[in-house]
Protein backbone atom coordinates (compact mmCIF):
# COMPACT_ATOMS: atom_id res chain seq x y z
CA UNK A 1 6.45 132.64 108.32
CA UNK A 2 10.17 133.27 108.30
CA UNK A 3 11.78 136.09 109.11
CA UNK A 4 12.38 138.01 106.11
CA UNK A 5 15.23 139.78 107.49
CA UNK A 6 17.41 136.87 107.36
CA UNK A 7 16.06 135.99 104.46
CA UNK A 8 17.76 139.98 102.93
CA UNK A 9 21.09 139.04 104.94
CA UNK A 10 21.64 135.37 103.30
CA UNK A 11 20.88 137.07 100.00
CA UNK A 12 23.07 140.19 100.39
CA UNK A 13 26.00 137.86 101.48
CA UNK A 14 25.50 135.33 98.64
CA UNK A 15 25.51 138.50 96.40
CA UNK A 16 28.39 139.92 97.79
CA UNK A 17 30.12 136.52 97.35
CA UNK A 18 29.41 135.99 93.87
CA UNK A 19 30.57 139.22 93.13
CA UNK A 20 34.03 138.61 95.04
CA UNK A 21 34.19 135.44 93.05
CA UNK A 22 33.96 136.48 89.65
CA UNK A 23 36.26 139.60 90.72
CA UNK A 24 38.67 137.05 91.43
CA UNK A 25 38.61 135.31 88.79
CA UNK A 26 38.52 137.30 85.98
CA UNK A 27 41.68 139.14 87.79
CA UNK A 28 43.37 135.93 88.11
CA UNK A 29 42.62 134.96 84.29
CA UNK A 30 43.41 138.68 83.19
CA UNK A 31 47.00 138.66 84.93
CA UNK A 32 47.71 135.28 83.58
CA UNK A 33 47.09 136.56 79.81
CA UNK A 34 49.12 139.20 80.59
CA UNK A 35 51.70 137.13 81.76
CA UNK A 36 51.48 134.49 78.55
CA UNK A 37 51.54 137.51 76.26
CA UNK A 38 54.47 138.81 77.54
CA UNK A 39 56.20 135.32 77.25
CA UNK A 40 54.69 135.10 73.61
CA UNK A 41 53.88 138.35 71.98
CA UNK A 42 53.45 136.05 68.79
CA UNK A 43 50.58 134.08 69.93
CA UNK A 44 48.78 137.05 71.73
CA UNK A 45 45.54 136.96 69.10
CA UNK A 46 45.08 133.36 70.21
CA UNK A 47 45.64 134.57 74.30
CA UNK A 48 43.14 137.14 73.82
CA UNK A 49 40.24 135.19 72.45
CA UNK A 50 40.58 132.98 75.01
CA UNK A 51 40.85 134.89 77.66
CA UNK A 52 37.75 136.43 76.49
CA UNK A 53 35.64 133.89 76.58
CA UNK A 54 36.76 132.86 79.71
CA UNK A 55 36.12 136.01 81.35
CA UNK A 56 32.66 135.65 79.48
CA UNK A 57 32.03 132.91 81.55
CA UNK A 58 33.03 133.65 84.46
CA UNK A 59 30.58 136.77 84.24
CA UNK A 60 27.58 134.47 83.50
CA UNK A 61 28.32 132.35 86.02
CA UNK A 62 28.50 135.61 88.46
CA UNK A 63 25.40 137.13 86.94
CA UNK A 64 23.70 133.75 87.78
CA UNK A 65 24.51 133.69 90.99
CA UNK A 66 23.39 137.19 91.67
CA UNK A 67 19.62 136.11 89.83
CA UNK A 68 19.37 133.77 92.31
CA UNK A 69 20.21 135.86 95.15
CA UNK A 70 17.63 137.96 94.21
CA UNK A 71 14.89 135.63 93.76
CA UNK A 72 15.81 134.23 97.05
CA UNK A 73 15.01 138.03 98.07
CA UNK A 74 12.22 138.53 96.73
CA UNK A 75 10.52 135.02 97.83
């Protein structure tokens, strides 16, 4: 039987990770808008629907990530 402890630590990490990731991400994408608005206040409606369903996702990609770190728990 393995030990479970490890088990905890590989899915705490890949949480952690995930959560780093997406973090990331959406900070990157968010600053970018920003950015692309600034150079185009025109086309901002367009910048901001995208950027939403980027950061979308993003998100369910994270959230993903963190389901299976905590099946892998839980197994």
């Amino acid at each position: 039987m393995p030990d479970l402890g490890l088990t905890h630590l590989a899915a705490g990490i890949g949480a952690g990770l995930a959560v780093i990731g997406g973090g990331y991400g959406i900070g990157r994408l968010a600053a970018s808008a920003m950015e692309a608005s600034g150079r185009q206040p025109e086309a901002q409606g367009d910048i901001r629907t995208s950027m939403i369903i980027a950061a979308a996702l993003i998100e369910g990609v994270t959230l993903f990530a963190e389901v299976i770190a905590i099946v892998m728990a839980l197994k």
